[in-house]
C-alpha atoms as a PDB file:
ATOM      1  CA  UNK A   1      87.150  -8.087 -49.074  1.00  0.00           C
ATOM      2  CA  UNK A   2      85.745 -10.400 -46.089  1.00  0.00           C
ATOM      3  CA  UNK A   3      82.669  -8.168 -45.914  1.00  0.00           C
ATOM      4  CA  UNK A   4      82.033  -8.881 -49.400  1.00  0.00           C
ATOM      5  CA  UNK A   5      82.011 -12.371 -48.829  1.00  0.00           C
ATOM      6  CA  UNK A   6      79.947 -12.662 -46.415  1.00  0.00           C
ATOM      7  CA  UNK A   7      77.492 -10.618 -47.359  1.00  0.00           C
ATOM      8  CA  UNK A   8      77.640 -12.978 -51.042  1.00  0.00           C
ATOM      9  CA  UNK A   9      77.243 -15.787 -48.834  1.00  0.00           C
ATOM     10  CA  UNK A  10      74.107 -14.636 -46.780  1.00  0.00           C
ATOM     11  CA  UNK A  11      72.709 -13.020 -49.669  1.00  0.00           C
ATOM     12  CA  UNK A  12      73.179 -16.439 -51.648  1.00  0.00           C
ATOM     13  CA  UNK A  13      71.813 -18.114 -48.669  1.00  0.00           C
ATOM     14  CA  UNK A  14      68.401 -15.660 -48.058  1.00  0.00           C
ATOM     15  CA  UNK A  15      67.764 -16.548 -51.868  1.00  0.00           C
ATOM     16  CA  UNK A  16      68.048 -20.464 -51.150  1.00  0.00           C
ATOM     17  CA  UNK A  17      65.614 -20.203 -48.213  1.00  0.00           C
ATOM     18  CA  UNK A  18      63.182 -17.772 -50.710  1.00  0.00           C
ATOM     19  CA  UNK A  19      63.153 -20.912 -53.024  1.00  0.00           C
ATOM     20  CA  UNK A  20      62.923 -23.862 -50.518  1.00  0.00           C
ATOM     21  CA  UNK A  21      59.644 -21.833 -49.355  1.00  0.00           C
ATOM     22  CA  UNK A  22      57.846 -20.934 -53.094  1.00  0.00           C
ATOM     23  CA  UNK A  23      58.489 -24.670 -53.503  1.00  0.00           C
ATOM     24  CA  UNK A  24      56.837 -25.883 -49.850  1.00  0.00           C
ATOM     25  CA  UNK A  25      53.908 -23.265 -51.112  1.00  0.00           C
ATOM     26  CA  UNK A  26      53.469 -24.965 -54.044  1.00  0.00           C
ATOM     27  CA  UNK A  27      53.306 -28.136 -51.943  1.00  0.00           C
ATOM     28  CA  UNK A  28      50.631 -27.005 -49.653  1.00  0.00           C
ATOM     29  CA  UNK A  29      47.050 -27.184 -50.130  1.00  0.00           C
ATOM     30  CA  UNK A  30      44.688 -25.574 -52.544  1.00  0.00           C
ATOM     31  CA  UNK A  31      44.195 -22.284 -50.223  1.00  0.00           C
ATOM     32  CA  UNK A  32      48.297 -21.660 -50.843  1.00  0.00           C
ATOM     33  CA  UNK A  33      49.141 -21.350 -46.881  1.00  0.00           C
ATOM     34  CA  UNK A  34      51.773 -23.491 -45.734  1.00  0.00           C
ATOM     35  CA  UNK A  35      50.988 -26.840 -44.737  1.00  0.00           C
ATOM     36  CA  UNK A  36      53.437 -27.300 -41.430  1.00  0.00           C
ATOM     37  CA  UNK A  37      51.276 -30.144 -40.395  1.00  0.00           C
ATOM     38  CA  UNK A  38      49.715 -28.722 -37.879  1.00  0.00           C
ATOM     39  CA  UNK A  39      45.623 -30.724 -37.913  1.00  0.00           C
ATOM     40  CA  UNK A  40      47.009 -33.478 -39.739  1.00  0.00           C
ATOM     41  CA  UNK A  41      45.368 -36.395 -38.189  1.00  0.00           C
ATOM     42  CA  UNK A  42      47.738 -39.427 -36.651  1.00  0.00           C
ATOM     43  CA  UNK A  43      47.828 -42.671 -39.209  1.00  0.00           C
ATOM     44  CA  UNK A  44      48.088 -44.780 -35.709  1.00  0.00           C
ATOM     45  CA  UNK A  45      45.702 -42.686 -33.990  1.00  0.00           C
ATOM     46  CA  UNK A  46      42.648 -45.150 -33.302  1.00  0.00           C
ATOM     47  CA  UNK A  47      38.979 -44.339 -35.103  1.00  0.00           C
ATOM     48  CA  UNK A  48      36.210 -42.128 -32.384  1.00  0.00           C
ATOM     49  CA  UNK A  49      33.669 -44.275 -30.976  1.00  0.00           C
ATOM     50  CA  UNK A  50      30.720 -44.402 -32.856  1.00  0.00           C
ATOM     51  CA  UNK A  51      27.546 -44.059 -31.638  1.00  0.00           C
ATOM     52  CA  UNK A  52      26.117 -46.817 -29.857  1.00  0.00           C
ATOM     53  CA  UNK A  53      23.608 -48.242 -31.976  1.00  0.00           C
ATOM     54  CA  UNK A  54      22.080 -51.943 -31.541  1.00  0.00           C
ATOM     55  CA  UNK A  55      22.609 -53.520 -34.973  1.00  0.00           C
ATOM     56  CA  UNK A  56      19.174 -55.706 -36.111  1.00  0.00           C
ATOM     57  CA  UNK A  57      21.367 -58.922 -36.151  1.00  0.00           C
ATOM     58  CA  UNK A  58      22.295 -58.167 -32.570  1.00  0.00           C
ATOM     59  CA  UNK A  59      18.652 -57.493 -31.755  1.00  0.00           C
ATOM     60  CA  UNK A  60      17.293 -60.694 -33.404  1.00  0.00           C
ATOM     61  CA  UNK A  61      19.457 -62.904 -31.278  1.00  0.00           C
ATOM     62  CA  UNK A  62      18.657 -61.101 -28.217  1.00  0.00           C
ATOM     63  CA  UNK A  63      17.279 -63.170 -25.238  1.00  0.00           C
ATOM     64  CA  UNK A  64      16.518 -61.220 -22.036  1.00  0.00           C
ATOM     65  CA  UNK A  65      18.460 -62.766 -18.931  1.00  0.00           C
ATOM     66  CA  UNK A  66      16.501 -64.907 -16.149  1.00  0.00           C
ATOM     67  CA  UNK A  67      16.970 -63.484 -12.729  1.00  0.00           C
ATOM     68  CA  UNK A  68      16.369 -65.124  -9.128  1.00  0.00           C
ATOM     69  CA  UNK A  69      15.047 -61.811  -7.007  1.00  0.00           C
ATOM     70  CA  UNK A  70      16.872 -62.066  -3.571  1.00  0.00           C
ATOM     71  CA  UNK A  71      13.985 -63.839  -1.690  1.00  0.00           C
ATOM     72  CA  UNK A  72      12.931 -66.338  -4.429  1.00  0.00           C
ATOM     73  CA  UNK A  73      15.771 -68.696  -4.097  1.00  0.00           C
ATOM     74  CA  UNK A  74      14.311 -70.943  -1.346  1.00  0.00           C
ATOM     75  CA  UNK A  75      10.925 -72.668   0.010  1.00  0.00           C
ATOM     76  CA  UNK A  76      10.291 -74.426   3.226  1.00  0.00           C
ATOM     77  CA  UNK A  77       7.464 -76.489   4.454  1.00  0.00           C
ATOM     78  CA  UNK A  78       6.365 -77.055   8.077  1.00  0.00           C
ATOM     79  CA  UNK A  79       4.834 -79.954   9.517  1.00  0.00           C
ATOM     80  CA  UNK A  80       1.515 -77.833  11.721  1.00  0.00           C
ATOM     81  CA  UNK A  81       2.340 -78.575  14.938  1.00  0.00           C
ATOM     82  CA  UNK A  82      -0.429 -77.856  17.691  1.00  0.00           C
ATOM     83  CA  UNK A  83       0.453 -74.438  19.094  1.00  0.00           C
ATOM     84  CA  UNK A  84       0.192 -74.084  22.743  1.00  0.00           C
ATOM     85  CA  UNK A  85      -1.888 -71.675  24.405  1.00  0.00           C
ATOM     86  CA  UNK A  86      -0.849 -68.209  25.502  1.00  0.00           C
ATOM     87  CA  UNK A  87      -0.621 -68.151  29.671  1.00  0.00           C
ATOM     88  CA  UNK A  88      -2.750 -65.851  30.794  1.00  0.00           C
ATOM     89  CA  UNK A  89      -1.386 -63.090  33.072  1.00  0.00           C
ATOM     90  CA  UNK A  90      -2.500 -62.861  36.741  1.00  0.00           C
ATOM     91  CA  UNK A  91      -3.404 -59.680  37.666  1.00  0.00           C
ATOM     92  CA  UNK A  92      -1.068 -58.379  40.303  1.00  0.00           C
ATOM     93  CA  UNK A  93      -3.060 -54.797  41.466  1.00  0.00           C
ATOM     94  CA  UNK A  94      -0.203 -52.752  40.553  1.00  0.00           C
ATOM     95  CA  UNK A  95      -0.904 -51.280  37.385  1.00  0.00           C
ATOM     96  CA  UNK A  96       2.599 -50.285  36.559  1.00  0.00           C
ATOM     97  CA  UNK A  97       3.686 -53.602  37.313  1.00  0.00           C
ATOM     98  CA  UNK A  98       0.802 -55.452  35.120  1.00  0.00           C
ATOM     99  CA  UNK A  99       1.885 -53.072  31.993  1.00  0.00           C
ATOM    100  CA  UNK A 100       5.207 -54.143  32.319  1.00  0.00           C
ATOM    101  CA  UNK A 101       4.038 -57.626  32.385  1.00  0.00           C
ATOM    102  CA  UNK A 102       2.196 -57.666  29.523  1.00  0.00           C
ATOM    103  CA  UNK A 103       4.434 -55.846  27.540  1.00  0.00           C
ATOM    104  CA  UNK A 104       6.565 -58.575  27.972  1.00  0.00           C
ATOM    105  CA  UNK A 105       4.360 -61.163  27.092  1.00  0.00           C
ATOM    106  CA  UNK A 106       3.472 -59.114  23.693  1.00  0.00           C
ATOM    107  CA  UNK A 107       7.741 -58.901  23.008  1.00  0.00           C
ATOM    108  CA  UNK A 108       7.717 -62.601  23.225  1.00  0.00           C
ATOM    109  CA  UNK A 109       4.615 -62.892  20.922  1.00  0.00           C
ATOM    110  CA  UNK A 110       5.714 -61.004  18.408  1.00  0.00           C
ATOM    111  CA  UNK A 111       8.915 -63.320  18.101  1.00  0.00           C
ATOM    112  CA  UNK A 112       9.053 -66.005  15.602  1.00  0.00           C
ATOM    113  CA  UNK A 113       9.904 -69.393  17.168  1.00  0.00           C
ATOM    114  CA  UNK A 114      12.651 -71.310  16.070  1.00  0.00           C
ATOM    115  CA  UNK A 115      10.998 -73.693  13.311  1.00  0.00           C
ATOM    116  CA  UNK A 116      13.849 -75.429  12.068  1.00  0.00           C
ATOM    117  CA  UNK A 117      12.928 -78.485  13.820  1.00  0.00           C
ATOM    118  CA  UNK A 118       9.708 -78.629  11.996  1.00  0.00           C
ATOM    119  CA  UNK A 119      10.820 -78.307   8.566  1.00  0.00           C
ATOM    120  CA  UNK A 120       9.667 -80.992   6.064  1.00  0.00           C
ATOM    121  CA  UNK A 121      11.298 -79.919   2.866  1.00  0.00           C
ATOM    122  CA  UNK A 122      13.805 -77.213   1.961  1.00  0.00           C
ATOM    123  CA  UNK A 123      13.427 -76.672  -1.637  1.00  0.00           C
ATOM    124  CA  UNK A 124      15.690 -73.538  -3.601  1.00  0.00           C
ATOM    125  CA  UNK A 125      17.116 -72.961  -7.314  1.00  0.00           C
ATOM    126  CA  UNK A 126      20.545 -73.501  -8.082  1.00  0.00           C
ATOM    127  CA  UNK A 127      20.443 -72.318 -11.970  1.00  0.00           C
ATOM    128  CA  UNK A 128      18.275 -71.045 -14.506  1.00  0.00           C
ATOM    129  CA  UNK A 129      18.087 -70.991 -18.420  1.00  0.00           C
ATOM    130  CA  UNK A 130      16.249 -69.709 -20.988  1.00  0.00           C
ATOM    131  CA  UNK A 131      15.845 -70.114 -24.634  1.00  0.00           C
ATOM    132  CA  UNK A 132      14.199 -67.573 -27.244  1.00  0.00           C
ATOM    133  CA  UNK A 133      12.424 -67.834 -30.517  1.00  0.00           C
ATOM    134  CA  UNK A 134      10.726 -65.359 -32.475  1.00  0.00           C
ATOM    135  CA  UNK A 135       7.717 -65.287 -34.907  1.00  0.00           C
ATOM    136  CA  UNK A 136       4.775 -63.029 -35.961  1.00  0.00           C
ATOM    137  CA  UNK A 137       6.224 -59.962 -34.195  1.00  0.00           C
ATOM    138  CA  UNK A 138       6.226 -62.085 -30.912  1.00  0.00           C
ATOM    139  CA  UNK A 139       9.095 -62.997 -28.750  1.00  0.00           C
ATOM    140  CA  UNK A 140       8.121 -66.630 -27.121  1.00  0.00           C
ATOM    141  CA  UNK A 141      10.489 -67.678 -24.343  1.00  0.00           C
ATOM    142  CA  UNK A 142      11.368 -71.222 -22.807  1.00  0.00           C
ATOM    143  CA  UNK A 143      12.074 -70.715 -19.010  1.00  0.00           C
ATOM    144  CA  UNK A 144      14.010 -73.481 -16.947  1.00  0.00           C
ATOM    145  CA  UNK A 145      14.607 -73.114 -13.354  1.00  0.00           C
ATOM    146  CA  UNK A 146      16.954 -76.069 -11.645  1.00  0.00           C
ATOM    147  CA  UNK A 147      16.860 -76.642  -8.152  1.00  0.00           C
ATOM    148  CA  UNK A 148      16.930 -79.379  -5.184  1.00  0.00           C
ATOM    149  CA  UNK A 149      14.911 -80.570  -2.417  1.00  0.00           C
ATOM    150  CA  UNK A 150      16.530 -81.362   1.015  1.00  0.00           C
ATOM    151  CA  UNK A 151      14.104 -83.171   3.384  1.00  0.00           C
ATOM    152  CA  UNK A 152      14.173 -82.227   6.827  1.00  0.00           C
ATOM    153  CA  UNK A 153      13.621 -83.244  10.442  1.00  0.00           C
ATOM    154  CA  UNK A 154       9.993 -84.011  10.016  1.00  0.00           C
ATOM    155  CA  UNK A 155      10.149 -85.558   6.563  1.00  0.00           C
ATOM    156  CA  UNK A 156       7.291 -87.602   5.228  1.00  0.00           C
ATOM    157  CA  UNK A 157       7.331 -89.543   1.946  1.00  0.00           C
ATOM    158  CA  UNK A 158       4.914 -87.945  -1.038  1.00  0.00           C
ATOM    159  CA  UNK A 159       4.615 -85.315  -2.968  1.00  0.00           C
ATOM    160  CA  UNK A 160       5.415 -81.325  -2.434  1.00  0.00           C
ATOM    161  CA  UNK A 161       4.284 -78.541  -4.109  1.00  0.00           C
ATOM    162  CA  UNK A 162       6.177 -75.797  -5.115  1.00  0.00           C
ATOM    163  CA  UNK A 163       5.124 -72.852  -6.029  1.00  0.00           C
ATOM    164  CA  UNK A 164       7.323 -71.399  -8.588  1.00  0.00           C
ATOM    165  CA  UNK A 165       6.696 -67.870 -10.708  1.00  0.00           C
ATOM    166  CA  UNK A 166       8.132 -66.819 -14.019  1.00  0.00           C
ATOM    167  CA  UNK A 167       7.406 -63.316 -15.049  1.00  0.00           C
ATOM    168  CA  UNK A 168       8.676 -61.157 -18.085  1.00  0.00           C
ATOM    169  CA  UNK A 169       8.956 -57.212 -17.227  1.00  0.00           C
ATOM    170  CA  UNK A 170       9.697 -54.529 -19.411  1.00  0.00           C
ATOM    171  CA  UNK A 171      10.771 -51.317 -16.613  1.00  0.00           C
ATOM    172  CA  UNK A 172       7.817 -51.390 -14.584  1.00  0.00           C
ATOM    173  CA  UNK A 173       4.906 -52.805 -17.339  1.00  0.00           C
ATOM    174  CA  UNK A 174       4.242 -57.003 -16.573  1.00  0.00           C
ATOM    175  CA  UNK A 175       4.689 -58.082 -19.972  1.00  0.00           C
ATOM    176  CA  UNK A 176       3.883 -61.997 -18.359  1.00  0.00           C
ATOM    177  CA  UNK A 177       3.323 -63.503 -15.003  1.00  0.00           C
ATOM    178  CA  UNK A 178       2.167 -66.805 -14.264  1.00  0.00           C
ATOM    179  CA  UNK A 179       2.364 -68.845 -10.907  1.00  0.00           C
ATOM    180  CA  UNK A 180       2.842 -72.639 -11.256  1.00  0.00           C
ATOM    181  CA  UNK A 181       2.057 -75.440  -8.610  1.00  0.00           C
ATOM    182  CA  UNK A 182       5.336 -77.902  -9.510  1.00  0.00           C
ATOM    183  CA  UNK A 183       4.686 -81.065  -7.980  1.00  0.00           C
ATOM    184  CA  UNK A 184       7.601 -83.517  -7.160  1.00  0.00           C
ATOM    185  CA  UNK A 185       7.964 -86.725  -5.584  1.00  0.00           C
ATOM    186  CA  UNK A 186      10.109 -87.410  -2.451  1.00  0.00           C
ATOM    187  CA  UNK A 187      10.753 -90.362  -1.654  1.00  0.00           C
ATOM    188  CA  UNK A 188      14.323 -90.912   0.173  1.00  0.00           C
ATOM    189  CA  UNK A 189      15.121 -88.890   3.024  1.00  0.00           C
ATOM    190  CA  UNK A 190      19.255 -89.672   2.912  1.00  0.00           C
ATOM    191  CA  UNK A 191      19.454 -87.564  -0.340  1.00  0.00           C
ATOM    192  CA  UNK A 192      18.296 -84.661  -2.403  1.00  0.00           C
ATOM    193  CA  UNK A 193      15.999 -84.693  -4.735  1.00  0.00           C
ATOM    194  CA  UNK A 194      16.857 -83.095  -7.752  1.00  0.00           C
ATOM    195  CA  UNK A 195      14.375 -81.486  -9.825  1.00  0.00           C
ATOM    196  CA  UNK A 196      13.931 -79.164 -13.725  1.00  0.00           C
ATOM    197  CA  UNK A 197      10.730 -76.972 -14.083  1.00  0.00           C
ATOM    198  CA  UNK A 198      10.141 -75.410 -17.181  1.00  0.00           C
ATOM    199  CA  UNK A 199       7.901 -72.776 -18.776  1.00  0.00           C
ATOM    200  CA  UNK A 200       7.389 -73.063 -22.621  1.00  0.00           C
ATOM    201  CA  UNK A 201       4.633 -70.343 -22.567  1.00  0.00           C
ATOM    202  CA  UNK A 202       6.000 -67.288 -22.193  1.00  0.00           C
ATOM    203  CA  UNK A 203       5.070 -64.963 -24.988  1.00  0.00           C
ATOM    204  CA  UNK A 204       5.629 -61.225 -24.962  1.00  0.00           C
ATOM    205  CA  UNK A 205       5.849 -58.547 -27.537  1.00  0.00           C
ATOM    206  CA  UNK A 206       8.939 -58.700 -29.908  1.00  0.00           C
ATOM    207  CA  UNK A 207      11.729 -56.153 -27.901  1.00  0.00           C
ATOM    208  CA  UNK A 208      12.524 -53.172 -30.332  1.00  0.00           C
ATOM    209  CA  UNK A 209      15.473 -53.191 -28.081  1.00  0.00           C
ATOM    210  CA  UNK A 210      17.844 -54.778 -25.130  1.00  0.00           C
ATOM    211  CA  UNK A 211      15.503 -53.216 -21.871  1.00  0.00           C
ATOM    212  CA  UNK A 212      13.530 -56.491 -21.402  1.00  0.00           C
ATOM    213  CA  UNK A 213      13.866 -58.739 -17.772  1.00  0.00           C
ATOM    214  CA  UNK A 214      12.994 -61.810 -17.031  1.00  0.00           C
ATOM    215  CA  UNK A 215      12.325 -63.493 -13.515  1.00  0.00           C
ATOM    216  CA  UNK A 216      12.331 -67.114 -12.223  1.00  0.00           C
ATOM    217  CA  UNK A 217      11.926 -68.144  -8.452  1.00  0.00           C
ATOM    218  CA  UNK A 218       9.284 -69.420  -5.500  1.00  0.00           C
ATOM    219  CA  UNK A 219       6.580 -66.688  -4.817  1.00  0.00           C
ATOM    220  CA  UNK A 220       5.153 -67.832  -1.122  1.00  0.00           C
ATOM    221  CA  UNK A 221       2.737 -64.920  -0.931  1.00  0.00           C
ATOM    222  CA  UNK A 222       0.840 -65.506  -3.593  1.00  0.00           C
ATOM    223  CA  UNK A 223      -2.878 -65.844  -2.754  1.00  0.00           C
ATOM    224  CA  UNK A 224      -4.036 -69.147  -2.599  1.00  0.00           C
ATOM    225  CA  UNK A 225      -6.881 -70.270  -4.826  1.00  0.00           C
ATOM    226  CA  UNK A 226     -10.412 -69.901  -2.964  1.00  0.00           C
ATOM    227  CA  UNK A 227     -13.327 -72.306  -3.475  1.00  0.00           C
ATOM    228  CA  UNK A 228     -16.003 -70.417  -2.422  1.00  0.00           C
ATOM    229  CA  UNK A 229     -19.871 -72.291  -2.838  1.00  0.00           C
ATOM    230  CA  UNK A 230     -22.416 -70.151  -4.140  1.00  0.00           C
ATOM    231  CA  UNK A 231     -24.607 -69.038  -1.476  1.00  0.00           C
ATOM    232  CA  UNK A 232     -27.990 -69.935  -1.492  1.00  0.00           C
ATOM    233  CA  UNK A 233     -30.913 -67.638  -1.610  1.00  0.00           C
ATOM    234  CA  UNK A 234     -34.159 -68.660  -0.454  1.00  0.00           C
ATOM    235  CA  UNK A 235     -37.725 -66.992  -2.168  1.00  0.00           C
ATOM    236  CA  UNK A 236     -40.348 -66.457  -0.362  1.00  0.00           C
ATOM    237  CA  UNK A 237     -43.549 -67.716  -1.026  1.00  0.00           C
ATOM    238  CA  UNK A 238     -46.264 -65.521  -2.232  1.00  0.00           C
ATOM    239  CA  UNK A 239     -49.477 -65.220  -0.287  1.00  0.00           C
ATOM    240  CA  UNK A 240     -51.581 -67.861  -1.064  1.00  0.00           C
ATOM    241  CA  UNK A 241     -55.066 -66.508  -3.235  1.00  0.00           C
ATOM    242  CA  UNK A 242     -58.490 -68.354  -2.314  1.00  0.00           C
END
């Protein structure tokens, strides 16, 4: 009589399970197997990162960043100071001794002297700013460079020039350069003087995206501008003709 019972009961029960799963299959999806939620993505589960694409908004209020290149932050004049001649070397007969000797004097040639004591003015760029607008596919850029001008042992009242460069690259193509003579006055030698260059004439290409670089900053080697006079050339006369 127990066996009977339980084999009603688990025979009772297998039917109960049959149903609970014809009624999860006709839950499940369209294909009829079993959705256990396995692939079902998480609610909280945050969104994949899209691809980065620069939105036109984003690329109309671009403005490439100025940069001071390590180098370009400072400028110091020198008052020119007569150099004094090199001593000549006495010729001692020993040849090995005379090559050691001049090798000597070429060592302390080839060293810069200490020309802090003839420093006039000691110019260099504390900040710089820029300011973009755009029009007729160009991108036209207002360059400011900020800076101060210390005067130094051998200071002089008047006027210094700097000369300053802005330049607009895009990788390795100059999109803009220009070198600029700023001229400022100095006139007390307690304080600095503080000064504000700026360039309103930088124009480049519009940027079709965010690769452009801009520079600011003093450019010592740049070759000076050369007056040469025209040479003249002298005919000669023709042979005279009786």
């Amino acid at each position: 009589m127990a066996f009977r019972t339980f084999s009603g009961r688990f025979l009772a029960g297998l039917a109960l399970t049959g149903f609970m799963l014809a009624a999860a299959g006709c839950q499940s999806g369209d294909n009829g197997i079993l959705n256990l939620g396995i692939g079902k993505k998480d609610p909280t589960a945050p969104p994949p990162p899209q691809d980065p694409k620069i939105l036109a908004s984003q690329l109309q209020a671009y403005c490439p960043r100025v940069t001071v290149r390590d180098g370009t932050a400072f400028y110091n004049t020198y008052s020119k100071d007569a150099q004094k001649p090199k001593p000549r070397l006495k010729k001692t007969g020993d040849a090995a001794q005379d090559a050691a000797a001049q090798a000597e004097a070429d060592a302390a040639a080839a060293t810069p002297p200490d020309e802090s004591a003839n420093i006039i003015y000691q110019a260099s760029v504390s900040d710089v700013t820029r300011d973009c607008s755009r029009a007729n596919g160009q991108l036209t850029m207002k360059i400011a460079v900020a800076g101060k001008i210390v005067p130094g042992p051998k200071f002089s009242p008047g006027t210094i020039s700097m000369p300053i460069r802005t330049a607009v690259m895009h990788g390795t193509e100059v999109l803009y350069s220009q070198l600029h003579q700023y001229q400022v006055q100095v006139t007390d030698p307690s304080v600095a003087t503080q000064f504000v260059f700026t360039d309103s004439n930088v124009v480049v290409p519009e940027p079709t995206a965010q690769d452009y670089q801009a520079f600011a900053g003093y450019d010592e080697n740049a070759p000076k501008a050369t007056t040469d006079k025209p040479k003249k050339t002298h005919r000669k006369r023709a042979p005279a003709t009786n």
